[in-house]
C-alpha atoms as a PDB file:
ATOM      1  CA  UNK A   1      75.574  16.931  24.615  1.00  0.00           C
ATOM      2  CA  UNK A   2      78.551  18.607  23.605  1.00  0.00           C
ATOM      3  CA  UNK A   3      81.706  19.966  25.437  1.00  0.00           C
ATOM      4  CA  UNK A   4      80.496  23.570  24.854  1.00  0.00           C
ATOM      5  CA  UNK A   5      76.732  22.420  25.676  1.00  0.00           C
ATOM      6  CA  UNK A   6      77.927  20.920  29.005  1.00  0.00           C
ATOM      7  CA  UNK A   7      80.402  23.606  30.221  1.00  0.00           C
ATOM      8  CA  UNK A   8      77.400  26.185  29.450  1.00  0.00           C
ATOM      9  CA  UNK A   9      74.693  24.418  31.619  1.00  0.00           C
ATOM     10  CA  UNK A  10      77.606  23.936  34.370  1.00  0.00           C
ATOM     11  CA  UNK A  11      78.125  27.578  34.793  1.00  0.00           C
ATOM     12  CA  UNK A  12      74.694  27.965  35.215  1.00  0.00           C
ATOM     13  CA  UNK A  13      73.799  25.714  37.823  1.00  0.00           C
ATOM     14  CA  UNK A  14      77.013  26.867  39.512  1.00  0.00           C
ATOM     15  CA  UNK A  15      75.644  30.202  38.928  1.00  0.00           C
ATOM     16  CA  UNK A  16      72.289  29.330  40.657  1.00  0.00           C
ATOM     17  CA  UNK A  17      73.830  26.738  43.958  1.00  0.00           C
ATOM     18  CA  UNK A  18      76.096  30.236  44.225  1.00  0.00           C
ATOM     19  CA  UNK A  19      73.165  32.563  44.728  1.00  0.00           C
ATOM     20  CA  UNK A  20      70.817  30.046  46.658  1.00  0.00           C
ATOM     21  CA  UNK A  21      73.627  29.915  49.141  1.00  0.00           C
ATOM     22  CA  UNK A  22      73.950  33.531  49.353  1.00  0.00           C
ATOM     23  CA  UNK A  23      70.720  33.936  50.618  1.00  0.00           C
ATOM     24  CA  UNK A  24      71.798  31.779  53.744  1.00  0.00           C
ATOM     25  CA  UNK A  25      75.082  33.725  54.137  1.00  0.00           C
ATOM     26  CA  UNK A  26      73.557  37.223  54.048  1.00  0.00           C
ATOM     27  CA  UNK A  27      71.378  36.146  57.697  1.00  0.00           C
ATOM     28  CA  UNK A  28      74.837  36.015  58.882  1.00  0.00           C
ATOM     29  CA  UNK A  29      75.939  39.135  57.559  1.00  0.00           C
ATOM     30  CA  UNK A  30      73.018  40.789  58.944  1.00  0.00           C
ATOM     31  CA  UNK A  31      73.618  39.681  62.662  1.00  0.00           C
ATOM     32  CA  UNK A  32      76.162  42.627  62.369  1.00  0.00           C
ATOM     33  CA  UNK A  33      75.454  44.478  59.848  1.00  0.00           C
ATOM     34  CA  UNK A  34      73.109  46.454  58.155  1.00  0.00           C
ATOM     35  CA  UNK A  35      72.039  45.589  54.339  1.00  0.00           C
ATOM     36  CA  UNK A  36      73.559  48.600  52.432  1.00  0.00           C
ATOM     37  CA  UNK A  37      76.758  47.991  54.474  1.00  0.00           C
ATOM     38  CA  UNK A  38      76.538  44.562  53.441  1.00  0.00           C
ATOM     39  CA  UNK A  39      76.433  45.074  49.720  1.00  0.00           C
ATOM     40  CA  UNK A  40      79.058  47.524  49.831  1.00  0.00           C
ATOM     41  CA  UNK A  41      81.228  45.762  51.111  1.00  0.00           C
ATOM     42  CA  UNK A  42      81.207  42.529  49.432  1.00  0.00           C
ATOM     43  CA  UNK A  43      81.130  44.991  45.981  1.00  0.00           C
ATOM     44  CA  UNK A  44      84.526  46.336  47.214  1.00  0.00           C
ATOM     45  CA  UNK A  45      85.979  42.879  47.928  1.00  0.00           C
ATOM     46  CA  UNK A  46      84.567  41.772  44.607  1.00  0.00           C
ATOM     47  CA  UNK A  47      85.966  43.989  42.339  1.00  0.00           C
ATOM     48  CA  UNK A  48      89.318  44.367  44.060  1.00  0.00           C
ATOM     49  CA  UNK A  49      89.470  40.466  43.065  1.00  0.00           C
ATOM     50  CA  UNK A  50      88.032  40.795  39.861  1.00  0.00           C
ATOM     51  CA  UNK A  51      90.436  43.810  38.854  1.00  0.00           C
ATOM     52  CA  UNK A  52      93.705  41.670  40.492  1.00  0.00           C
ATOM     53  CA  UNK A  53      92.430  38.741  38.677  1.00  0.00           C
ATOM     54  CA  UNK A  54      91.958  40.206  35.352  1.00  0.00           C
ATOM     55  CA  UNK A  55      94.264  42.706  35.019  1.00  0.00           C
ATOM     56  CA  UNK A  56      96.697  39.764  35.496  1.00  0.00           C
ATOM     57  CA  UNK A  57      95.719  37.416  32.992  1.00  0.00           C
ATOM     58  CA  UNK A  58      95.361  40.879  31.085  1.00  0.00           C
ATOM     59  CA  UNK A  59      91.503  40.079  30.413  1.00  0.00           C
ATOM     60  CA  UNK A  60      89.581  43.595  30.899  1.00  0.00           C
ATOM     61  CA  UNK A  61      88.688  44.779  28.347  1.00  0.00           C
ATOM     62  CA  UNK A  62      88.405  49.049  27.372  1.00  0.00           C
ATOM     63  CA  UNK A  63      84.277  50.028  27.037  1.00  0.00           C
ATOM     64  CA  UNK A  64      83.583  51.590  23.691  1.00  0.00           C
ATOM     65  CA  UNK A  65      82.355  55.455  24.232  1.00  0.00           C
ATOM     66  CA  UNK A  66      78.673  53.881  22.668  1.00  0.00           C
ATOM     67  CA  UNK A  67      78.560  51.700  25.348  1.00  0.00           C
ATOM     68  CA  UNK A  68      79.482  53.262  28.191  1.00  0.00           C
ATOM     69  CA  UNK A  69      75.852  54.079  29.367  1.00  0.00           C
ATOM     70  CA  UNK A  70      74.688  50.818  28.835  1.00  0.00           C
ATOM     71  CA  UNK A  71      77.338  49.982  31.417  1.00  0.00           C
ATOM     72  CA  UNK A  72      76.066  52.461  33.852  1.00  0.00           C
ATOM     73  CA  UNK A  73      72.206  51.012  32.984  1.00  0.00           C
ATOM     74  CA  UNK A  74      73.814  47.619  33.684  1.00  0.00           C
ATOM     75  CA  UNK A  75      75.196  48.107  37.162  1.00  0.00           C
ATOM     76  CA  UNK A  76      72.094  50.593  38.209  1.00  0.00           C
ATOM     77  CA  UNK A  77      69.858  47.036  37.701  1.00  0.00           C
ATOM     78  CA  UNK A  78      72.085  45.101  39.663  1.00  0.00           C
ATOM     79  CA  UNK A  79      74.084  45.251  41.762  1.00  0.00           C
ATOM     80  CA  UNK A  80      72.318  48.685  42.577  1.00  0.00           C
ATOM     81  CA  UNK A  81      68.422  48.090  42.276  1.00  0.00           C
ATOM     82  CA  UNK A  82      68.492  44.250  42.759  1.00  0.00           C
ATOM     83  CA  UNK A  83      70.483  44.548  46.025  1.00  0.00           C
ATOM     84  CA  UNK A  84      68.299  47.361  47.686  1.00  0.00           C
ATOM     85  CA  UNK A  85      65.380  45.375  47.177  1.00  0.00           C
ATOM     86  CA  UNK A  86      66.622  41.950  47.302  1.00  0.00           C
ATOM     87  CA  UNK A  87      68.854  43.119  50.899  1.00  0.00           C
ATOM     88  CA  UNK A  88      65.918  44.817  52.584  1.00  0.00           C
ATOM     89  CA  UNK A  89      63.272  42.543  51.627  1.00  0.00           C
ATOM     90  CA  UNK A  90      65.492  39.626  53.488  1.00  0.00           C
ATOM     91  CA  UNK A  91      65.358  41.462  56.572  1.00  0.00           C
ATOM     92  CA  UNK A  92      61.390  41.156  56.520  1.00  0.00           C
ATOM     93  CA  UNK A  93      61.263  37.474  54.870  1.00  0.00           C
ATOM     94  CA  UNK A  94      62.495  34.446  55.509  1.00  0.00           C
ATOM     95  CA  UNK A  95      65.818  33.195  52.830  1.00  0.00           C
ATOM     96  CA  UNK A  96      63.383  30.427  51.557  1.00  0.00           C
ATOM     97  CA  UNK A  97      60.311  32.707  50.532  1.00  0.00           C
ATOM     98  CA  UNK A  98      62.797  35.096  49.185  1.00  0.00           C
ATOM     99  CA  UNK A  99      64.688  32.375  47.141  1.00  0.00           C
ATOM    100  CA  UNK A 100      60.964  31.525  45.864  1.00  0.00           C
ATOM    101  CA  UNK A 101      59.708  34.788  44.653  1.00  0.00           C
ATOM    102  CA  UNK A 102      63.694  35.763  43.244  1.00  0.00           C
ATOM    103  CA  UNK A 103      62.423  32.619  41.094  1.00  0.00           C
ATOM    104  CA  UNK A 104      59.699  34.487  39.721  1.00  0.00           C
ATOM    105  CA  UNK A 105      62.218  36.437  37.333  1.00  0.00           C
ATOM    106  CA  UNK A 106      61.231  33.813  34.509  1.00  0.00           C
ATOM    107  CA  UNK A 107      57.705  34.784  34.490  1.00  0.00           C
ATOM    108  CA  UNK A 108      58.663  38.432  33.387  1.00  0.00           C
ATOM    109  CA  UNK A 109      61.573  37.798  31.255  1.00  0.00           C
ATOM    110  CA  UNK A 110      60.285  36.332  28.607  1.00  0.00           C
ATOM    111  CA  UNK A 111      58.265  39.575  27.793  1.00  0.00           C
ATOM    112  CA  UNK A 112      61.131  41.809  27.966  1.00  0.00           C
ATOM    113  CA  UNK A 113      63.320  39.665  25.938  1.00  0.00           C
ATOM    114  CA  UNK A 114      60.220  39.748  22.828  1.00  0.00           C
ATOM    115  CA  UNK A 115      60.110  43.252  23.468  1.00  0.00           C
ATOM    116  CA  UNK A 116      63.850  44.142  23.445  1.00  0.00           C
ATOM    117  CA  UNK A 117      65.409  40.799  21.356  1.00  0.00           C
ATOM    118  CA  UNK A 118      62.453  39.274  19.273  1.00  0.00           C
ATOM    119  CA  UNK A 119      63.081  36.118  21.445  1.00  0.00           C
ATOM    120  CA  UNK A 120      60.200  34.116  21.371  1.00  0.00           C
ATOM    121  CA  UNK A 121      58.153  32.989  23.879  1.00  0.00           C
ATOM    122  CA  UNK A 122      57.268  29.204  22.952  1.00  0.00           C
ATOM    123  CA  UNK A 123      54.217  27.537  24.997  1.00  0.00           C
ATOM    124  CA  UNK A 124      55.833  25.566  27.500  1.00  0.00           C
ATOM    125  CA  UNK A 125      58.284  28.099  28.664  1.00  0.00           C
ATOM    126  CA  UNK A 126      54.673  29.724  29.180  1.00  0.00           C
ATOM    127  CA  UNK A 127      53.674  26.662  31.112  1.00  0.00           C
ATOM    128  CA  UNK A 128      56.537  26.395  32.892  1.00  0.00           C
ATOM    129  CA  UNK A 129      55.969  29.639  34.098  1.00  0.00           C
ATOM    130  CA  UNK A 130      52.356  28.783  35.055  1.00  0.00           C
ATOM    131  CA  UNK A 131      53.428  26.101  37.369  1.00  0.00           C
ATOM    132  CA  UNK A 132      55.974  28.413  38.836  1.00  0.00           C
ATOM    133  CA  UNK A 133      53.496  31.181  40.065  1.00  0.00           C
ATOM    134  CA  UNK A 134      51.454  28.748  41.293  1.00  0.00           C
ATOM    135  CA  UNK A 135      54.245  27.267  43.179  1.00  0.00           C
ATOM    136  CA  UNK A 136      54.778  30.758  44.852  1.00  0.00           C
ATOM    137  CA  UNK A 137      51.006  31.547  45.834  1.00  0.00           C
ATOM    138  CA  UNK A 138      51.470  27.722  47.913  1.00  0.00           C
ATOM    139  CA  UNK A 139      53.888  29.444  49.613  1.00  0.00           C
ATOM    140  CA  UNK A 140      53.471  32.704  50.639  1.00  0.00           C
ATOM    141  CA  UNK A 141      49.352  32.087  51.010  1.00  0.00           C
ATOM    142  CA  UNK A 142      48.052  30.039  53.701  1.00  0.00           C
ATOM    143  CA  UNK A 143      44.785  27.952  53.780  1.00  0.00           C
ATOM    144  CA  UNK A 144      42.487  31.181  54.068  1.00  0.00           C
ATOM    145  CA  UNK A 145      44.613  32.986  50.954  1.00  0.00           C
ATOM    146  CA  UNK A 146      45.923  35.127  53.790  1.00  0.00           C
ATOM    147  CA  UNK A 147      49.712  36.252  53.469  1.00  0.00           C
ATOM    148  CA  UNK A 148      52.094  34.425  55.520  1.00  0.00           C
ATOM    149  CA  UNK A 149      54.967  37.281  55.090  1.00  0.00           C
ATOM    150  CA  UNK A 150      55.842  40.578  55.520  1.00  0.00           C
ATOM    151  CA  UNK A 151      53.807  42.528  52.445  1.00  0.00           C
ATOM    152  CA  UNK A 152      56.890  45.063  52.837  1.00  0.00           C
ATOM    153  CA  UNK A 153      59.207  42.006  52.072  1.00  0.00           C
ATOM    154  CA  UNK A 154      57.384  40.480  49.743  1.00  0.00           C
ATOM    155  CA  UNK A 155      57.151  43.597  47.908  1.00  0.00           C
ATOM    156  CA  UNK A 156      60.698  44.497  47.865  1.00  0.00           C
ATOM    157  CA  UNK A 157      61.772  41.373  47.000  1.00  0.00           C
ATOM    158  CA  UNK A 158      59.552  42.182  43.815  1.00  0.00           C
ATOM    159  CA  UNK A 159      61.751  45.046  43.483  1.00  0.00           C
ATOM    160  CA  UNK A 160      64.910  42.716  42.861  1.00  0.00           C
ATOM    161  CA  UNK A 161      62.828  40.763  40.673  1.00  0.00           C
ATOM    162  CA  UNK A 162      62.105  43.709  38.522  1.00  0.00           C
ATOM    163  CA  UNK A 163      65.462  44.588  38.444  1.00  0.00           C
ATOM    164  CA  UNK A 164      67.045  41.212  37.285  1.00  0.00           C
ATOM    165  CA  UNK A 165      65.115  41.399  34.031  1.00  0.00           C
ATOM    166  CA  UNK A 166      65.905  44.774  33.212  1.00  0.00           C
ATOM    167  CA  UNK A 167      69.642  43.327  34.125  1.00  0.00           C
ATOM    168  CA  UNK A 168      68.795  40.705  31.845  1.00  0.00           C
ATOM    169  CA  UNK A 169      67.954  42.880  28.744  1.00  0.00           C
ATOM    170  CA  UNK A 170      70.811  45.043  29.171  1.00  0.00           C
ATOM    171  CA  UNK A 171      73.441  42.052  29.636  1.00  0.00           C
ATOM    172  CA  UNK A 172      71.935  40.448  26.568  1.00  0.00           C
ATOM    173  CA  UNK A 173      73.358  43.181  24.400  1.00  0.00           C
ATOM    174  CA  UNK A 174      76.605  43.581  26.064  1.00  0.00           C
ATOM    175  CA  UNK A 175      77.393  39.598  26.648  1.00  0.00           C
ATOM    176  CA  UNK A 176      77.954  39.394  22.887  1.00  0.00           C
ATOM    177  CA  UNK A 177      80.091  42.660  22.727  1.00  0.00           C
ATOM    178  CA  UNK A 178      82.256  41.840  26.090  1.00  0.00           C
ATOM    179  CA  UNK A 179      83.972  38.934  28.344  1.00  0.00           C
ATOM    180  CA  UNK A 180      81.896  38.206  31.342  1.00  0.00           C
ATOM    181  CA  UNK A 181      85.280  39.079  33.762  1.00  0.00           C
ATOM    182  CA  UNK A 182      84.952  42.635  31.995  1.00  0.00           C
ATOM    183  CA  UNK A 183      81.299  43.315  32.292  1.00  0.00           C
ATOM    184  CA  UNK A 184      81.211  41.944  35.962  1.00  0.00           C
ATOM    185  CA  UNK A 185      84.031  44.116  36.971  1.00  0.00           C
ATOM    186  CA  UNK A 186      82.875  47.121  36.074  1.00  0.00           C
ATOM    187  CA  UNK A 187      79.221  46.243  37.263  1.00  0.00           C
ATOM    188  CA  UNK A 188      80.517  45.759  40.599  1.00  0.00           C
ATOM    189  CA  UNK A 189      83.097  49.261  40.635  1.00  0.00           C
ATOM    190  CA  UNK A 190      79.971  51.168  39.092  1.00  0.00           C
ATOM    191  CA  UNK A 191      77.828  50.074  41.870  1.00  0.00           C
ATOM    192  CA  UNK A 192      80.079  51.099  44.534  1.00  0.00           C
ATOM    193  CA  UNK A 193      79.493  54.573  43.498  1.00  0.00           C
ATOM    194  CA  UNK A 194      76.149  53.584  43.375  1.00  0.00           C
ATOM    195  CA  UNK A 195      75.835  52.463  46.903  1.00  0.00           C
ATOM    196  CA  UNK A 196      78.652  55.168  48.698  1.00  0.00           C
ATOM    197  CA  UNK A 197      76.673  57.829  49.175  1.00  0.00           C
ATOM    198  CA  UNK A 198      73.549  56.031  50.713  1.00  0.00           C
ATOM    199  CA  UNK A 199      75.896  53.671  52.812  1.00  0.00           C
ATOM    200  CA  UNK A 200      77.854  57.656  54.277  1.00  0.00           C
ATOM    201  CA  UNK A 201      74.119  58.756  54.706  1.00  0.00           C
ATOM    202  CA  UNK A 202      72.771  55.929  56.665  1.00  0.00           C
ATOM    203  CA  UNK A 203      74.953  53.502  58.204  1.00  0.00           C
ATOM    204  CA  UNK A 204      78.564  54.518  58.394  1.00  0.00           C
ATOM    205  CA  UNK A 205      77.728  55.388  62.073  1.00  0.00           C
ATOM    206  CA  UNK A 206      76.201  52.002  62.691  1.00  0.00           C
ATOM    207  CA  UNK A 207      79.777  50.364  60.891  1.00  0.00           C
ATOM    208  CA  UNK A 208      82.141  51.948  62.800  1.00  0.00           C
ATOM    209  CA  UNK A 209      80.227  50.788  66.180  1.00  0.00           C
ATOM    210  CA  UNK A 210      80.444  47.408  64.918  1.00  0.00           C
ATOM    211  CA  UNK A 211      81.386  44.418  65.719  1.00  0.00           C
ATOM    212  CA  UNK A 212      82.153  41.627  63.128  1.00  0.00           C
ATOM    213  CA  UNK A 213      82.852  37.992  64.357  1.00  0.00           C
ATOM    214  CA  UNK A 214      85.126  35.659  62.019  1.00  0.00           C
ATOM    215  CA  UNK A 215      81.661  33.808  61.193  1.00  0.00           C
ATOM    216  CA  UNK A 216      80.093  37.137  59.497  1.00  0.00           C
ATOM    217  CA  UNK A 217      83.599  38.619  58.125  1.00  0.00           C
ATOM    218  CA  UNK A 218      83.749  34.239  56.387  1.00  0.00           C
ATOM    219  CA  UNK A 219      79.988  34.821  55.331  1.00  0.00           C
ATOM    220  CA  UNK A 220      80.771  38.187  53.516  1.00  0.00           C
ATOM    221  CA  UNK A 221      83.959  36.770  51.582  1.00  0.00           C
ATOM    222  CA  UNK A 222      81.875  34.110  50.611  1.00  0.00           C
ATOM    223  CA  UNK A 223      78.956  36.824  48.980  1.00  0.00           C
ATOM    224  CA  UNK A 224      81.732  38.344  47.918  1.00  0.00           C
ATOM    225  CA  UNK A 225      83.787  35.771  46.082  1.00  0.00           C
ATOM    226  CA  UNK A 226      80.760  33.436  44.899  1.00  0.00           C
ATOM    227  CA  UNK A 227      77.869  35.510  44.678  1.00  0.00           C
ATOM    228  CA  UNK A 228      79.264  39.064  43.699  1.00  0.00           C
ATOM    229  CA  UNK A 229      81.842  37.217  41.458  1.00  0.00           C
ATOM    230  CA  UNK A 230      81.930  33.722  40.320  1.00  0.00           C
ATOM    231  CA  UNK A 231      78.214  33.719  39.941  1.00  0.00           C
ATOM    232  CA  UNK A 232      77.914  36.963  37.636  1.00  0.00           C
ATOM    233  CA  UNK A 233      80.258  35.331  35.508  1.00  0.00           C
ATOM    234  CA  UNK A 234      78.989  32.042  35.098  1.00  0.00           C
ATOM    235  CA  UNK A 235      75.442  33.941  34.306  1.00  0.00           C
ATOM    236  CA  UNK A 236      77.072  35.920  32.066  1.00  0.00           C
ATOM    237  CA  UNK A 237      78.363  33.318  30.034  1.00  0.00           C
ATOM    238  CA  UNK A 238      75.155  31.060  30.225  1.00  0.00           C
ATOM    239  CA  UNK A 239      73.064  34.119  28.938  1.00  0.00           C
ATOM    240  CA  UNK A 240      75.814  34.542  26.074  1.00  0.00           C
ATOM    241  CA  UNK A 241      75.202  31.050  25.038  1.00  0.00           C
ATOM    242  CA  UNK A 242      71.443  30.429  25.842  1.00  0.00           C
ATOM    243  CA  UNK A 243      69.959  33.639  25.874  1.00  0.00           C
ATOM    244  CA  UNK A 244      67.572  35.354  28.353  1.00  0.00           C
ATOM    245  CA  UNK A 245      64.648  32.820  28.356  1.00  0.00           C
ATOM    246  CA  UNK A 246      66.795  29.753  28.724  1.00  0.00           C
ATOM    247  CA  UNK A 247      68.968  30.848  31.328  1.00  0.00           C
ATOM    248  CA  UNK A 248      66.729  32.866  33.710  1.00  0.00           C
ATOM    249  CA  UNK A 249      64.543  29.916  33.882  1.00  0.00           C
ATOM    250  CA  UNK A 250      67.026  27.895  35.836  1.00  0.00           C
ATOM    251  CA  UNK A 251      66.549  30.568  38.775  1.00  0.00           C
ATOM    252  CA  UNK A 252      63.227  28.323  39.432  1.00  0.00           C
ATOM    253  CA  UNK A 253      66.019  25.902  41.472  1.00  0.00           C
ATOM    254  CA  UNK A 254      66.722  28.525  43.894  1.00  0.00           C
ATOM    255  CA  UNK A 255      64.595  27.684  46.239  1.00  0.00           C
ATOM    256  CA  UNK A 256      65.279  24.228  46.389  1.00  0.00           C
ATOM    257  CA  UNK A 257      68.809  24.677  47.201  1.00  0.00           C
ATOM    258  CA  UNK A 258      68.466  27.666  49.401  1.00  0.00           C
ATOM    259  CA  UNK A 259      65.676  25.943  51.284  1.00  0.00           C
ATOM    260  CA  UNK A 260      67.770  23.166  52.117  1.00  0.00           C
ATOM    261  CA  UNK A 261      71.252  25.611  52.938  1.00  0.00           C
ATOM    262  CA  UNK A 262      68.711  27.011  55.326  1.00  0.00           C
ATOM    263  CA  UNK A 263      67.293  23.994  56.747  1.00  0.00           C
ATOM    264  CA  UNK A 264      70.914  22.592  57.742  1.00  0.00           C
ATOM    265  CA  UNK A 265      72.600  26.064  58.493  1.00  0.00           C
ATOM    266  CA  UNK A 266      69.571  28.564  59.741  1.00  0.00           C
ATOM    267  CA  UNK A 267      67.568  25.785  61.226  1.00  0.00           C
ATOM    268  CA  UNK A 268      64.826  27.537  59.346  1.00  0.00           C
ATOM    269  CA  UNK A 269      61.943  24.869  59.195  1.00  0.00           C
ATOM    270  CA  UNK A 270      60.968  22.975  55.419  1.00  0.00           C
ATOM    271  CA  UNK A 271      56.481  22.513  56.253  1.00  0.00           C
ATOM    272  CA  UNK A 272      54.917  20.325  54.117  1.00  0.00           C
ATOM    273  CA  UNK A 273      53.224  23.304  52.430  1.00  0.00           C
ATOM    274  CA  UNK A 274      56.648  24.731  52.234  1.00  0.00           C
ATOM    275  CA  UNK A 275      57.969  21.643  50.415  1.00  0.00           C
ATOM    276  CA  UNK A 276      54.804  21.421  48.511  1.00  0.00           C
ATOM    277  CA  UNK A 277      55.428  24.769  46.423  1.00  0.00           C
ATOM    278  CA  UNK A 278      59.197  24.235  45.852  1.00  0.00           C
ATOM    279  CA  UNK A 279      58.169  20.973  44.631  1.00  0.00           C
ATOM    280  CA  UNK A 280      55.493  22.706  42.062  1.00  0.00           C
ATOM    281  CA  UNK A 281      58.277  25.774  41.251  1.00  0.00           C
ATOM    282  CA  UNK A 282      60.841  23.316  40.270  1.00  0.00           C
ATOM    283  CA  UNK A 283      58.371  21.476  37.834  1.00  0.00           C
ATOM    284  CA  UNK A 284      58.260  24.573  36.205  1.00  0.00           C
ATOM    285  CA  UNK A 285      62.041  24.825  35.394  1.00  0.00           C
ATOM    286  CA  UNK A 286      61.975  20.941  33.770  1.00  0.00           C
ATOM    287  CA  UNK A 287      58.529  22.032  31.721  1.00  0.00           C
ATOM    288  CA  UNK A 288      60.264  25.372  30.459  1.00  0.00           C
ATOM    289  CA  UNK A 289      63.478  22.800  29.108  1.00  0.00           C
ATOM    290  CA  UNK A 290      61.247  19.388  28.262  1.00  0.00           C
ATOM    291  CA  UNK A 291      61.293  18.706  24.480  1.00  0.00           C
ATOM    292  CA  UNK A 292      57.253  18.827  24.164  1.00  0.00           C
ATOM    293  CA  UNK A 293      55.554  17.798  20.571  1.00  0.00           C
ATOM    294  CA  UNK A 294      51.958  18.774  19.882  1.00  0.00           C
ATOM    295  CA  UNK A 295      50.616  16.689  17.273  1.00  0.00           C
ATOM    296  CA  UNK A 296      47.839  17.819  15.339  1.00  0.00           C
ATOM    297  CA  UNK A 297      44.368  15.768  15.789  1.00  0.00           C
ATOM    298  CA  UNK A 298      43.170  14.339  12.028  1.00  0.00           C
ATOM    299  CA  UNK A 299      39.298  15.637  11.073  1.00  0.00           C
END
């Protein structure tokens, strides 16, 4: 593996430890505050930093006039779509169910990148994905196939799902045009306007009544700074370099990392069940990448 090869696959899993975690730190978040208020305001901490950051190393780039919808496309995805269903579906499910069906994305990514790209779907990213589904129906089924979560939850975090591949499909044609600082930048300003007037609407009441401890005000940096930021980028550049399939199927080790953030930090509790369909998800991401040969049988 080369320099370029290794620094590519080190973004990403930085990329994907950064967004397990953030499902841990958002619980926090939400002992104060409510989930639009949360977005918003890691978004505004985020692209402050990003804007200081890359204005000084004199990295932003300008957005050609042709591509300047494709922006606004980009940021309604995610942050905007992603982050309404991804923040409200947390409040209804635990972070390790959401961390398992966020690793879903791979199942529907592959068809949007043939449809959009002509990348093609080879058979054991299609078995990878197989093993990855079934993974997810260990966990959110129990023994009598009856849901163990909220269907609300469940449902939005589908939502955020559906919104990280159409993120996907739009990044893929900007990544090659743009540097990651510029895109994420102006994905996160975008999506402040985004978010503004549903956060005035329906919780700038419950903001100014409350009250942040150092703990939640630490957690949100951290969303802010790692999630909002560092892991965008890192994505960004994986994508660039491995395209859609490739690097959206590393989102299958979510849920191993978040479930054990939230083990040590939430005290949420890892069942054997539990365990059992991480276990099966993550065989899914080392399927997708395994070198398999098929050799033909002789008549």
């Amino acid at each position: 593996m080369n320099k370029q090869s290794l620094m590519v696959y080190a973004s990403i899993v930085l990329a994907m430890l950064f967004w397990s975690f953030s499902f841990v730190w958002v619980k926090i978040v939400y002992l104060v505050y409510n989930p639009m208020t949360t977005v918003l305001l890691r978004l505004i901490i985020s692209s402050a930093l990003l804007f200081l950051i890359g204005k000084s190393l004199k990295r932003i780039q300008g957005i050609r006039k042709e591509d300047r919808m494709h922006l606004v496309l980009l940021a309604f995805f995610e942050p905007f779509l992603y982050f309404l269903g991804e923040s409200f579906g947390l409040k209804l499910v635990s972070s390790t169910l959401g961390a398992v069906i966020i690793s879903t994305i791979p199942l529907f990514s592959p068809f949007g990148a043939y449809f959009f790209h002509k990348e093609k779907i080879s058979p054991k990213i299609v078995l990878g994905i197989l093993f990855s589904v079934i993974g997810v129906g260990v966990i959110i089924f129990n023994k009598q196939f009856d849901l163990v979560a909220s269907p609300l939850g469940i449902a939005l975090m589908f939502v955020a799902v559906a919104a990280a591949v159409g993120y996907s499909i739009v990044l893929k044609g900007l990544a090659s045009k743009y540097n990651p600082l510029t895109l994420i930048s102006y994905q996160n300003l975008i999506g402040i306007a985004f978010f503004l007037p549903l956060f005035l609407t329906f919780e700038f009441n419950h903001f100014m009544n409350a009250e942040p401890t150092a703990e939640v005000w630490i957690a949100l940096v951290e969303l802010a700074v790692f999630a909002s930021s560092l892991a965008f980028i890192f994505f960004t550049y994986g994508i660039k370099h491995l395209g859609i399939n490739k690097s959206n199927i590393f989102i299958n080790a979510i849920p191993v990392f978040t479930a054990i953030f939230a083990f040590f930090v939430l005290n949420e509790t890892l069942t054997f069940q539990k365990m059992l369909g991480i276990s099966i998800v993550i065989s899914g991401l080392f399927l997708s990448q395994a070198k398999l040969k098929f050799s033909k049988v002789k008549k």
